[in-house]
C-alpha atoms as a PDB file:
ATOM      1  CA  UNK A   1      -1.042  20.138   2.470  1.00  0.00           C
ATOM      2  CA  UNK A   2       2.187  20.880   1.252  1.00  0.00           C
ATOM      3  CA  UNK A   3       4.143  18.684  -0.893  1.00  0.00           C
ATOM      4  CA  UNK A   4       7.621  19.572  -0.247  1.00  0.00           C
ATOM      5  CA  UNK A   5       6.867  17.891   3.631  1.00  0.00           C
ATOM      6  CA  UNK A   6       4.994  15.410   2.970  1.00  0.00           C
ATOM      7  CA  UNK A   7       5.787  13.858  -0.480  1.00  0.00           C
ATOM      8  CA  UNK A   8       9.246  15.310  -1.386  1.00  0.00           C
ATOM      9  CA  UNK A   9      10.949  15.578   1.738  1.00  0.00           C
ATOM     10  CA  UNK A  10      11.066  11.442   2.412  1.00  0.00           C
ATOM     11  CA  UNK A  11      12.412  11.087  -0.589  1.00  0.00           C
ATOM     12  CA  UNK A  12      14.886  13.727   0.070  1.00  0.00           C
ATOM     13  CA  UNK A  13      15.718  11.879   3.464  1.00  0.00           C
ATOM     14  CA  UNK A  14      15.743   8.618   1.837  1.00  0.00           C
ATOM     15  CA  UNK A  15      18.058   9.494  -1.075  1.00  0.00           C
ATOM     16  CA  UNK A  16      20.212  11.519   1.448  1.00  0.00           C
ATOM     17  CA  UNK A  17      20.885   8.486   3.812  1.00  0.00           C
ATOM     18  CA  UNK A  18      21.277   6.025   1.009  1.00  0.00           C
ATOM     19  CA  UNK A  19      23.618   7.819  -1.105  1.00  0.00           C
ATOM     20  CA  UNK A  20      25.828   8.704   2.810  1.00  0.00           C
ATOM     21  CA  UNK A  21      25.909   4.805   3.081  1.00  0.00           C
ATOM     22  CA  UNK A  22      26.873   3.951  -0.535  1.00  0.00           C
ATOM     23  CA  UNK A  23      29.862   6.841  -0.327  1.00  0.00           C
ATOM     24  CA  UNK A  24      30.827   5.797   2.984  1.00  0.00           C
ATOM     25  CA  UNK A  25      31.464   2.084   1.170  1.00  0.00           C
ATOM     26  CA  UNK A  26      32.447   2.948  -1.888  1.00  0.00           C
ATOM     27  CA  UNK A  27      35.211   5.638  -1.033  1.00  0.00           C
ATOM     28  CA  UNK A  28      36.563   3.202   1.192  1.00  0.00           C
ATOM     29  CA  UNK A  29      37.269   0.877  -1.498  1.00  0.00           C
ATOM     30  CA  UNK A  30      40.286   2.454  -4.187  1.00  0.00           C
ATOM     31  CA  UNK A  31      39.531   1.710  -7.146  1.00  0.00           C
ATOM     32  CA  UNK A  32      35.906   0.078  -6.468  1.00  0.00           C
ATOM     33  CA  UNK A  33      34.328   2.847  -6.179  1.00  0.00           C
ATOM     34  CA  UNK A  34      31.819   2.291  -9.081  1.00  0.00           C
ATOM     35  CA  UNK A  35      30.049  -0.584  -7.721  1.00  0.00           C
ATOM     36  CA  UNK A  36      28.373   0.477  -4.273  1.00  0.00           C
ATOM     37  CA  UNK A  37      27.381   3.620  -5.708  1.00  0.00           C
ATOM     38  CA  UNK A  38      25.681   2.296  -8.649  1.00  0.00           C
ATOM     39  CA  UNK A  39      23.768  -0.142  -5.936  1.00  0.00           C
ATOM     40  CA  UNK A  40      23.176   2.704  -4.163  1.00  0.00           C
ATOM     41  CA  UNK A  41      21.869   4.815  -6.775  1.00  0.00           C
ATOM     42  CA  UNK A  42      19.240   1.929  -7.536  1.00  0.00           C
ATOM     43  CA  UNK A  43      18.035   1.490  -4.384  1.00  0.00           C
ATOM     44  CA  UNK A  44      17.211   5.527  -3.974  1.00  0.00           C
ATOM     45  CA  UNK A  45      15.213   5.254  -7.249  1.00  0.00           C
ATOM     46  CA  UNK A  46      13.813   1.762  -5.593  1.00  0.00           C
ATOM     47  CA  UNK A  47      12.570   3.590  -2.539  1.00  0.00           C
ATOM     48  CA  UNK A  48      11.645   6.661  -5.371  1.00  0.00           C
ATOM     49  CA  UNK A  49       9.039   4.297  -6.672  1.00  0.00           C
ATOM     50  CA  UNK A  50       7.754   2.220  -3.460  1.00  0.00           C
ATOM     51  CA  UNK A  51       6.954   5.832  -2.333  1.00  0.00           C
ATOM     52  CA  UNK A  52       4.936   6.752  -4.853  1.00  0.00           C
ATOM     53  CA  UNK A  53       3.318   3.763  -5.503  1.00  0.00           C
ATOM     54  CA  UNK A  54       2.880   0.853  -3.009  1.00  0.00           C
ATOM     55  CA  UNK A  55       3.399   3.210   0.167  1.00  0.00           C
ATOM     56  CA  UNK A  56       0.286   5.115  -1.311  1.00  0.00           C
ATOM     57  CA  UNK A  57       2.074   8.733  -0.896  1.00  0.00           C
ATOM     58  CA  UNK A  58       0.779   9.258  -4.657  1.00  0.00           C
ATOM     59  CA  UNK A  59      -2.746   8.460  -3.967  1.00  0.00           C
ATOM     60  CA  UNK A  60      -2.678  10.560  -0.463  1.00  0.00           C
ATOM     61  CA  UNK A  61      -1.563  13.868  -2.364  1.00  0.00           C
ATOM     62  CA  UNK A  62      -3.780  13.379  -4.852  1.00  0.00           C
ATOM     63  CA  UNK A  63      -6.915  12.760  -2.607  1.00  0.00           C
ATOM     64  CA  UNK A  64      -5.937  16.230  -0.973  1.00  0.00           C
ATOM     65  CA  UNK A  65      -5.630  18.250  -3.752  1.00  0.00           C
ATOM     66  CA  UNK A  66      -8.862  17.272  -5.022  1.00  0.00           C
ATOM     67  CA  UNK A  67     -10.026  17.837  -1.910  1.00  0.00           C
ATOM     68  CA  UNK A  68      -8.983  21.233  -1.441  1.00  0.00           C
ATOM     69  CA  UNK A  69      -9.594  22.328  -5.430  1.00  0.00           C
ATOM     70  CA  UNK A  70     -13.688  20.528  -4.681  1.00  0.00           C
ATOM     71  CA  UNK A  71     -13.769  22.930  -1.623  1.00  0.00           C
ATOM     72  CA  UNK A  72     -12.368  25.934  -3.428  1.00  0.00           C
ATOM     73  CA  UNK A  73     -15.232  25.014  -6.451  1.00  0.00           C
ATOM     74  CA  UNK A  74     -18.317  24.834  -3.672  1.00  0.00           C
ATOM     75  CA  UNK A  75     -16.983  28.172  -2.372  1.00  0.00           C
ATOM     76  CA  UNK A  76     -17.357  29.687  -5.612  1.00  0.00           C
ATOM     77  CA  UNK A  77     -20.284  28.099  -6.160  1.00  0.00           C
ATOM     78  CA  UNK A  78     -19.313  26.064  -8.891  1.00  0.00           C
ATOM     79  CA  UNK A  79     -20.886  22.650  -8.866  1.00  0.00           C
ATOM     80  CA  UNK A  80     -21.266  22.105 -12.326  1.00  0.00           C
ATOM     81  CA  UNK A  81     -17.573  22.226 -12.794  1.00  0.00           C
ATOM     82  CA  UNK A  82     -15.111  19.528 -12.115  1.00  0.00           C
ATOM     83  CA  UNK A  83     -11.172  19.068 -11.064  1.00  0.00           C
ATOM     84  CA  UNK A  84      -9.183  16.326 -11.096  1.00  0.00           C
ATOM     85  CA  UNK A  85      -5.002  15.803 -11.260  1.00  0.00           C
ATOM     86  CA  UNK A  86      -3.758  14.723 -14.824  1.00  0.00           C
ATOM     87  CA  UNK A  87      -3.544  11.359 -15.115  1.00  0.00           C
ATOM     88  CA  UNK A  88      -1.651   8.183 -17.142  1.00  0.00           C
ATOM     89  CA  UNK A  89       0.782   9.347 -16.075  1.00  0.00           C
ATOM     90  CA  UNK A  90       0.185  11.650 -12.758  1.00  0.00           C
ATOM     91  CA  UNK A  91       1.020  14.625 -12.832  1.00  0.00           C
ATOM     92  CA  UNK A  92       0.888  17.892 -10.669  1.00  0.00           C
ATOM     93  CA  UNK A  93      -1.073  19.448 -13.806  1.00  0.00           C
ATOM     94  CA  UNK A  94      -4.895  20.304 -12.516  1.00  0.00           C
ATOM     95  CA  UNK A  95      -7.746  19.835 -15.320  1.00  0.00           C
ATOM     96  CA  UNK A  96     -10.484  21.923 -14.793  1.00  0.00           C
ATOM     97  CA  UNK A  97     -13.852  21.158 -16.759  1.00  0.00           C
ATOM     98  CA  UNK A  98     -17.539  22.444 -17.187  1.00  0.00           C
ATOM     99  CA  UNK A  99     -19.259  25.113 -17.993  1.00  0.00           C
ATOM    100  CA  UNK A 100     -17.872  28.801 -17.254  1.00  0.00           C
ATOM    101  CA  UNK A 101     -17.141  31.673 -19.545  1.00  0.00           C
ATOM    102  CA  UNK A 102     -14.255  33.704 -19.820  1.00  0.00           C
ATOM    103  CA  UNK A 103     -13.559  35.449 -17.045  1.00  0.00           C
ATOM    104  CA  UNK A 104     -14.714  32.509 -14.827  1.00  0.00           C
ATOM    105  CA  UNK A 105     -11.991  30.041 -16.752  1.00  0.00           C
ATOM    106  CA  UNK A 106      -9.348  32.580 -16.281  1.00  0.00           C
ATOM    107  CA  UNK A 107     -10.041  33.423 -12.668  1.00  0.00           C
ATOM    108  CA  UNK A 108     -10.075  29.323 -11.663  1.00  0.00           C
ATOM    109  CA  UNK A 109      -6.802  28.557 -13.476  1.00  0.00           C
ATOM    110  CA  UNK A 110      -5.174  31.963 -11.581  1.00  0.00           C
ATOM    111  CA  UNK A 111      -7.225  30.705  -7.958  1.00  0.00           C
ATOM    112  CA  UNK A 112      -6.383  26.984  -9.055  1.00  0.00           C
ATOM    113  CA  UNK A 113      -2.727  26.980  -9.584  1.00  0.00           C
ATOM    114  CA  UNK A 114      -2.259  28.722  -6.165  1.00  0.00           C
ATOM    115  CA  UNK A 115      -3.599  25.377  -4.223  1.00  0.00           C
ATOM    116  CA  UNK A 116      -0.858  23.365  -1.957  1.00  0.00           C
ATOM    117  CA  UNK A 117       0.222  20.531  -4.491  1.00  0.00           C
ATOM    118  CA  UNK A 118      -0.563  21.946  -7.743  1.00  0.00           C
ATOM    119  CA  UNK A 119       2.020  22.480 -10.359  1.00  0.00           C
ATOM    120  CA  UNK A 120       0.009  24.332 -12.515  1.00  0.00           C
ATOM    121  CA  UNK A 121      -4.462  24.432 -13.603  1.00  0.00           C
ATOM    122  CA  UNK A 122      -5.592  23.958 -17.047  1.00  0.00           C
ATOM    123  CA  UNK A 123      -8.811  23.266 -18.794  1.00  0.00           C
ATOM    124  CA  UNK A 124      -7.513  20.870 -21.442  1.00  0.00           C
ATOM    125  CA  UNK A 125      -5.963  17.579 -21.004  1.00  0.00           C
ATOM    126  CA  UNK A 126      -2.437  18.228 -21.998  1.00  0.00           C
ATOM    127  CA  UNK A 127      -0.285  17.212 -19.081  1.00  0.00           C
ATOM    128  CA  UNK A 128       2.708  20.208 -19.097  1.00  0.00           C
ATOM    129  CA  UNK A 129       4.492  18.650 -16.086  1.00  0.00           C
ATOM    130  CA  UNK A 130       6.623  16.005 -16.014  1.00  0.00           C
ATOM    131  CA  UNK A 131       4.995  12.915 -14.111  1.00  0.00           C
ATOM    132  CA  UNK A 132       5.180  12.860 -10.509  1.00  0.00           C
ATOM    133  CA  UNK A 133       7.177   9.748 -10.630  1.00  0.00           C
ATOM    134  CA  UNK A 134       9.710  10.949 -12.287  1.00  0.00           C
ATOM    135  CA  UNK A 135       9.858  14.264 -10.110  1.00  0.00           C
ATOM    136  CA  UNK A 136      10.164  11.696  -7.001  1.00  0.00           C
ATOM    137  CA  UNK A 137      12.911  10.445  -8.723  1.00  0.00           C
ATOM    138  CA  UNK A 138      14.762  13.511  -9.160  1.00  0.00           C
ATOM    139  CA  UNK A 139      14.031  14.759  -5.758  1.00  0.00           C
ATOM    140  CA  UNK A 140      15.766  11.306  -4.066  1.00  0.00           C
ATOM    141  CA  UNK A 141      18.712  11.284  -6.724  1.00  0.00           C
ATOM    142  CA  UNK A 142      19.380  14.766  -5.057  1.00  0.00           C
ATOM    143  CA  UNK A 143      19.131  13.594  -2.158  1.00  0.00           C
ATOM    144  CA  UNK A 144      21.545  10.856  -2.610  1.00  0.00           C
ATOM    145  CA  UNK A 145      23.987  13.147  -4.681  1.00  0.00           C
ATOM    146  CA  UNK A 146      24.086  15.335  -1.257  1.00  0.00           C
ATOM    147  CA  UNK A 147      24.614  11.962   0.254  1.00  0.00           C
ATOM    148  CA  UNK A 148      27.487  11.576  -1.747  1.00  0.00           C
ATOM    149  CA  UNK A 149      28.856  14.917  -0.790  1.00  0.00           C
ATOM    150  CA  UNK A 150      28.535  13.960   2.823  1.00  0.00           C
ATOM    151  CA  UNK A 151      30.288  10.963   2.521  1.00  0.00           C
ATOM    152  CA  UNK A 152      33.144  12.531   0.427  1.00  0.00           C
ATOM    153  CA  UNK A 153      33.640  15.149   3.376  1.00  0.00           C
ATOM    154  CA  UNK A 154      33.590  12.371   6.020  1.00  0.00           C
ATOM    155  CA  UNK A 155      36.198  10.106   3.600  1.00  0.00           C
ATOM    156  CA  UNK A 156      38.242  13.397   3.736  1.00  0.00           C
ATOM    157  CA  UNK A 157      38.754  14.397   7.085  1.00  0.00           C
ATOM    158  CA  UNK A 158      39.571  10.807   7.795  1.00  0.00           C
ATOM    159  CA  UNK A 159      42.027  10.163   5.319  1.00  0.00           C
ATOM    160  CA  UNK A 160      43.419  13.400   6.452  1.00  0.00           C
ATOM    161  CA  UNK A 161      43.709  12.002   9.737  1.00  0.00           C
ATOM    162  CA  UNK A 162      44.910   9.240   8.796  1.00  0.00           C
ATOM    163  CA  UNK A 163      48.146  10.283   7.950  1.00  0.00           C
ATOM    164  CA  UNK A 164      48.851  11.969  11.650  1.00  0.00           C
ATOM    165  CA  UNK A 165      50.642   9.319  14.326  1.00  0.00           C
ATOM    166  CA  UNK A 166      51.097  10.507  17.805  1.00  0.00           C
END
């Protein structure tokens, strides 16, 4: 599973189409221009967080990466040791732990950071990743800044029109 399709790219989307709407509105309006895109701004964050959290997308990408890193573990024949996602807050950080010397640490975190979803494989706690909230929120404010730029385009070519009567 890849999270750029199926965690960051509907919030991409999302951000994109909200931030079209809220330039289409507010670069209609001189001097009131402040208004729909602070709304508009909000309510990509707002569909940011219902993303992660009540529409489950969160708890689906972290169900397959532990998945796939459990899978990765039995092929290596590694029951003894255990991976999980960093958590409070969630992160993309993978936290390896159980027994294995050296070379077996270093050759997890290497095999480990290359799974579909992981940011980066660790065997301590400490995150080193921002949360994944706050990268959903990112992702849609880009989103809805190339919204913006959409919408700026569009108010251009008609107020450019605009001024041509036939």
């Amino acid at each position: 599973m890849n999270p750029l399709w199926s965690y960051f790219w509907p919030l991409f989307t999302a951000g994109l189409v909200l931030g079209a709407i809220a330039g289409l509105v507010g670069f209609r309006r001189k001097g009131k221009t402040a208004a729909p895109l602070a709304i508009g701004a909000a309510a990509a964050l707002t569909a940011a967080a219902l993303w992660h959290g009540p529409l489950g997308a969160a708890d689906r990408l972290t169900t397959r990466v532990e998945r796939n890193a459990r899978q990765v573990l039995d092929y290596y024949e590694m029951s003894k040791v255990s991976a999980q996602l960093h958590r409070d807050p969630l992160t993309r950080t993978l936290v390896l732990s159980g027994p294995a010397d050296d070379f077996q640490t270093s050759e997890l975190v290497r095999v480990m950071s290359q799974l579909p979803g992981v940011g980066n494989a660790r065997w301590t706690d400490k995150p080193g990743r921002p949360p994944l909230i706050a990268e959903a929120g990112t992702i849609a404010m880009l989103g809805f800044l190339f919204g913006l730029l959409l919408a700026y385009l569009v108010e251009l070519r008609r107020r450019y029109n605009a001024q041509w009567t036939w």
